[in-house]
Protein backbone atom coordinates (compact mmCIF):
# COMPACT_ATOMS: atom_id res chain seq x y z
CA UNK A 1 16.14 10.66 -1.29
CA UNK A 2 16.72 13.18 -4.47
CA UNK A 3 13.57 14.84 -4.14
CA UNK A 4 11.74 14.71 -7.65
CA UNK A 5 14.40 13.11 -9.29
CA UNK A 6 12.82 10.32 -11.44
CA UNK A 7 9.60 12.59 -11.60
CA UNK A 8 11.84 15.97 -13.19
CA UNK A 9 12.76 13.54 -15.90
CA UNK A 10 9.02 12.99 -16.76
CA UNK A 11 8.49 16.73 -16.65
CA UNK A 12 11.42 17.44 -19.05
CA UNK A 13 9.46 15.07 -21.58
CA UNK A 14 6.41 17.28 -21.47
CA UNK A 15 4.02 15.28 -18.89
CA UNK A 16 2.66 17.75 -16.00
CA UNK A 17 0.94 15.37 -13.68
CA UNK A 18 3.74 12.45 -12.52
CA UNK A 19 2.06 9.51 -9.78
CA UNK A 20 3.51 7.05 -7.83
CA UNK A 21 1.97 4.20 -6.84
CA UNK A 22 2.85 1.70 -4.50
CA UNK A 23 1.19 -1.02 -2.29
CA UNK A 24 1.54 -2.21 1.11
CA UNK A 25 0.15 -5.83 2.26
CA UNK A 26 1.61 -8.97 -0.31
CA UNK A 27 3.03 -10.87 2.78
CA UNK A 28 0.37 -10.94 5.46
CA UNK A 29 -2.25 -14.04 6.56
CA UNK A 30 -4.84 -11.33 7.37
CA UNK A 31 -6.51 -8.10 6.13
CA UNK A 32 -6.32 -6.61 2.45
CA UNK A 33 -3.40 -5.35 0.28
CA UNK A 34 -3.73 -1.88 -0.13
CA UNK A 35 -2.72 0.16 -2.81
CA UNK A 36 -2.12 4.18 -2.86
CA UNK A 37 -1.37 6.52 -5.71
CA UNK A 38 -0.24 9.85 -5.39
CA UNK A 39 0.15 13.18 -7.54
CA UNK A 40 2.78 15.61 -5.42
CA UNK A 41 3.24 19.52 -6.38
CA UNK A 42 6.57 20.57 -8.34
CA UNK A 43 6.89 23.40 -6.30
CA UNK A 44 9.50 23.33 -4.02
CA UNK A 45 7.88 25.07 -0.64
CA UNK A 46 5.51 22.39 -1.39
CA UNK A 47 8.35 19.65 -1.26
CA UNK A 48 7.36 17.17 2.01
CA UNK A 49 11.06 16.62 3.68
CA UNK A 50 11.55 12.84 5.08
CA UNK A 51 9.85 10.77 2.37
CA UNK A 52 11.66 7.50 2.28
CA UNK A 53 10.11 3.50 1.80
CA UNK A 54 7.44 3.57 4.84
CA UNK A 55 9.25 0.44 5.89
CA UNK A 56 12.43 2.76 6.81
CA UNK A 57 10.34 4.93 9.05
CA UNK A 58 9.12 4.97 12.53
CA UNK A 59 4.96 4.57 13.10
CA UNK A 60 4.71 8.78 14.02
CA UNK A 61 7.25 9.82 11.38
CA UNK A 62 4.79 7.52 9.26
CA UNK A 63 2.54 8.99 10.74
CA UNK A 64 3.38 13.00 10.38
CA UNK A 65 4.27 12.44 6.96
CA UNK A 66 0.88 11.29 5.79
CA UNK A 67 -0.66 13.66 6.87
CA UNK A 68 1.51 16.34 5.49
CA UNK A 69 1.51 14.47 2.04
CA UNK A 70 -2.49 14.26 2.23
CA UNK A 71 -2.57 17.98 2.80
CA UNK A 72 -0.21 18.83 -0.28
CA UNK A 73 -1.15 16.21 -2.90
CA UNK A 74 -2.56 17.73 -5.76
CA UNK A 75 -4.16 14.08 -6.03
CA UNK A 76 -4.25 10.75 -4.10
CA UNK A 77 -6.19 7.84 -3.91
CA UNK A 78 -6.31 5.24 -1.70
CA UNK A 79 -7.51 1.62 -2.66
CA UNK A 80 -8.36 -2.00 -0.36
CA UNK A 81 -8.14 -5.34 -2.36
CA UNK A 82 -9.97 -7.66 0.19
CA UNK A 83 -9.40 -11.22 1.58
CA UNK A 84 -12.00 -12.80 -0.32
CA UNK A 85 -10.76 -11.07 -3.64
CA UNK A 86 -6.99 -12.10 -3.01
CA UNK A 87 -7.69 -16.02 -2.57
CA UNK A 88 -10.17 -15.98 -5.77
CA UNK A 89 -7.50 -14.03 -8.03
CA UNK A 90 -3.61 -14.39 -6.23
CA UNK A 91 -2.15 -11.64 -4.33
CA UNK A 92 -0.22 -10.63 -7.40
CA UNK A 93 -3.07 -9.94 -9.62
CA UNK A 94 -5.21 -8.47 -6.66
CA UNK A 95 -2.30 -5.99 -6.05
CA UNK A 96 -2.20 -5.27 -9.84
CA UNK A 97 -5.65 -4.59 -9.77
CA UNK A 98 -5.44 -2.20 -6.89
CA UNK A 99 -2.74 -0.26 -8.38
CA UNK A 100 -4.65 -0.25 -11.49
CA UNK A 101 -7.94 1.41 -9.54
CA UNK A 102 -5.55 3.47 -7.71
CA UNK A 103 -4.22 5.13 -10.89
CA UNK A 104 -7.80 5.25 -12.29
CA UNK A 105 -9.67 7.16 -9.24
CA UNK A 106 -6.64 10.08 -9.89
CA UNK A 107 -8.29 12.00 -12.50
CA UNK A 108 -5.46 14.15 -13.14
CA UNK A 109 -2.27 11.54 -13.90
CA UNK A 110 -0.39 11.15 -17.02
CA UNK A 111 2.23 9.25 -16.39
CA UNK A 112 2.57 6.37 -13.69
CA UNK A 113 5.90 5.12 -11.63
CA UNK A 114 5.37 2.22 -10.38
CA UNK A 115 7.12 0.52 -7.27
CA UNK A 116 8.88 -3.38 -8.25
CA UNK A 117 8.49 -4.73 -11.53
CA UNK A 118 4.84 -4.00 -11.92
CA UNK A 119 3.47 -3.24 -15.40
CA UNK A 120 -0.95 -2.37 -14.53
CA UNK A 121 -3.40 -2.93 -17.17
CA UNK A 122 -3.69 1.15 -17.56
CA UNK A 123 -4.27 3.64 -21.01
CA UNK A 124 -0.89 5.94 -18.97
CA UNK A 125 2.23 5.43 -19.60
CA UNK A 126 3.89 4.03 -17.20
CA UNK A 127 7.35 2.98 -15.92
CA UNK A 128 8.10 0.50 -13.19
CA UNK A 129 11.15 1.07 -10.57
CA UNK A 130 12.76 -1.26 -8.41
CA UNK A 131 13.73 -0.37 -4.68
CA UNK A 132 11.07 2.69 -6.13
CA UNK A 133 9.84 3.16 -2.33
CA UNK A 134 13.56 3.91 -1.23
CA UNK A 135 14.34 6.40 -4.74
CA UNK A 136 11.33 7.69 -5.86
CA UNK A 137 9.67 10.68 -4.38
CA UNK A 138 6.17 9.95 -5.24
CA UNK A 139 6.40 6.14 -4.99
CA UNK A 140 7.72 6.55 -1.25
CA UNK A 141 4.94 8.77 -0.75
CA UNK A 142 2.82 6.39 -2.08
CA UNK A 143 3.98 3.98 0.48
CA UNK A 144 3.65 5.92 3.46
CA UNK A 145 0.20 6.56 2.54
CA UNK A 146 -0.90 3.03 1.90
CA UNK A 147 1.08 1.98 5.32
CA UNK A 148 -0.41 4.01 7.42
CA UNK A 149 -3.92 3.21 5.98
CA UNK A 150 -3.56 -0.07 6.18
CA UNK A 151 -2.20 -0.10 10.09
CA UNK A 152 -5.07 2.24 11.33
CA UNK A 153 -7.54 -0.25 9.30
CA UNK A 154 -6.29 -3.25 10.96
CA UNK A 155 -6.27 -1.89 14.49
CA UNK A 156 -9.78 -1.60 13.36
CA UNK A 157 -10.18 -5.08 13.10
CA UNK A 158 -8.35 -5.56 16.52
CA UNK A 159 -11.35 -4.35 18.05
CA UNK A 160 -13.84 -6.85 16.79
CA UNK A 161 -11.01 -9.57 16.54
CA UNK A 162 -8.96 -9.06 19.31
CA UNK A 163 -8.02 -12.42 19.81
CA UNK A 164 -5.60 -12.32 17.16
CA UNK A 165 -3.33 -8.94 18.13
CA UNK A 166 -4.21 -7.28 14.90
CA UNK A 167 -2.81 -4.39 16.19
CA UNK A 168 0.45 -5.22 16.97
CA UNK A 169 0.99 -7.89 14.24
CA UNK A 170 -1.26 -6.24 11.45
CA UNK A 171 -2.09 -9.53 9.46
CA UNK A 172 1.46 -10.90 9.64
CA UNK A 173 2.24 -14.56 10.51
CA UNK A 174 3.49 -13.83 14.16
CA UNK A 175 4.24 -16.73 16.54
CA UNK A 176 0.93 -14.98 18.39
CA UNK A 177 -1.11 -14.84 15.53
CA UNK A 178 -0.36 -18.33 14.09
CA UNK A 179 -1.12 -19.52 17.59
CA UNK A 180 -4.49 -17.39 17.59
CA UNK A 181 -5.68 -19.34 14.22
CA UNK A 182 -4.31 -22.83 15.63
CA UNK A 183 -6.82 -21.64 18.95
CA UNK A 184 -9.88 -20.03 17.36
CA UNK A 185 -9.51 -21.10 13.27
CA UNK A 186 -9.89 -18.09 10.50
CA UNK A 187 -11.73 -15.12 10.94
CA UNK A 188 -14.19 -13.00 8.03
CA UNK A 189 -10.28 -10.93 7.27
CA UNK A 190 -8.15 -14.11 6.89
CA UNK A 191 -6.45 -14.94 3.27
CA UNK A 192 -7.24 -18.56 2.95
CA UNK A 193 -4.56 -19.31 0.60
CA UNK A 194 -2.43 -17.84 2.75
CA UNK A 195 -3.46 -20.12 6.26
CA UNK A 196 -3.33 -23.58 4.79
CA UNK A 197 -0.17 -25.29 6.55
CA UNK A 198 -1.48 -23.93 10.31
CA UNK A 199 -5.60 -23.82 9.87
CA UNK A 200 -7.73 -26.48 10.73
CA UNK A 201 -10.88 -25.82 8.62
CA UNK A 202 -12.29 -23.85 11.59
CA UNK A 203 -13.90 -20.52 10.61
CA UNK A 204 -15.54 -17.47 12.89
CA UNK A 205 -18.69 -16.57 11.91
């Protein structure tokens, strides 16, 4: 992508501190959404090379560039909506919500792009992009931090549920994992709302 591109135009208005923000997790039966935001430097030795939508990237790219962006930010924060939380309040408001704390733990923001068609309860101004992970600097940084959060965090749960290949499916609706819930029933990590046409009523304590 056009590194800085959307953010420049923000910094020709006057506004110093540009975030992205972007969330990883809507479509899964298992684990939390997570939500990252990110402040990046202007300077261009600064400038991480490779940023793209996390989906576009291989798991060590990923991987690499997280770590790079972590190292550079001038702020990030990273944020977990939980199971429990998404089936009281719908994934949609749960990932507003995390965006929304997201933003809020920066500190040093003042104005917000936001990946989709997102508008977050938040005092910033904000704008919302769509196909932001792909065109937007920050927002695709965004994304490759919440990604590779969210896949260490659910290889995590692999180890105390490994009956469900957490690991290799991370929460999605794999013919393994729907299997694994038809077998066992839900575990403490499973979205409810999200199991009903394939769960049984069983639950793991």
């Amino acid at each position: 992508m056009d590194l800085l591109t959307y953010e420049n135009e923000y910094f020709a208005r006057g506004y110093a501190a540009v975030a992205g923000v972007d969330e990883v997790g809507r479509g899964p039966l298992a684990g939390p959404v997570v939500c990252a935001a990110v402040v990046l430097p202007r300077e261009e030795a600064l400038r991480v090379a490779g940023v793209d939508d996390s989906k576009k990237l291989s798991k060590k790219k990923r991987e690499a560039l997280a770590e790079r962006i972590r190292e550079v930010a001038r702020a990030y924060n990273i944020v977990e909506i939980d199971a429990e939380t998404i089936d009281e309040i719908n994934i949609l408001q749960a990932t507003r919500l995390g965006m929304k704390r997201a933003v809020e733990g920066l500190k040093i923001a003042d104005f917000v792009l936001t990946d989709g068609n997102m508008t977050l309860d938040i005092a910033l101004p904000q704008r919302s992009i769509v196909k932001g992970d792909a065109l937007v600097y920050s927002i695709g940084a965004a994304s490759i931090l919440a990604k590779v959060y969210r896949d260490a965090l659910m290889c995590r749960f692999d180890g105390e549920f490994p009956e469900y290949g957490f690991c290799r499916n991370v929460g999605y609706g794999t013919a393994e994992h729907i299997a694994a819930i038809r077998e066992y029933g839900i575990c403490k990590i499973h979205r409810k709302t999200f199991v009903k046409k394939f769960w049984d009523g069983r639950e793991r304590t």
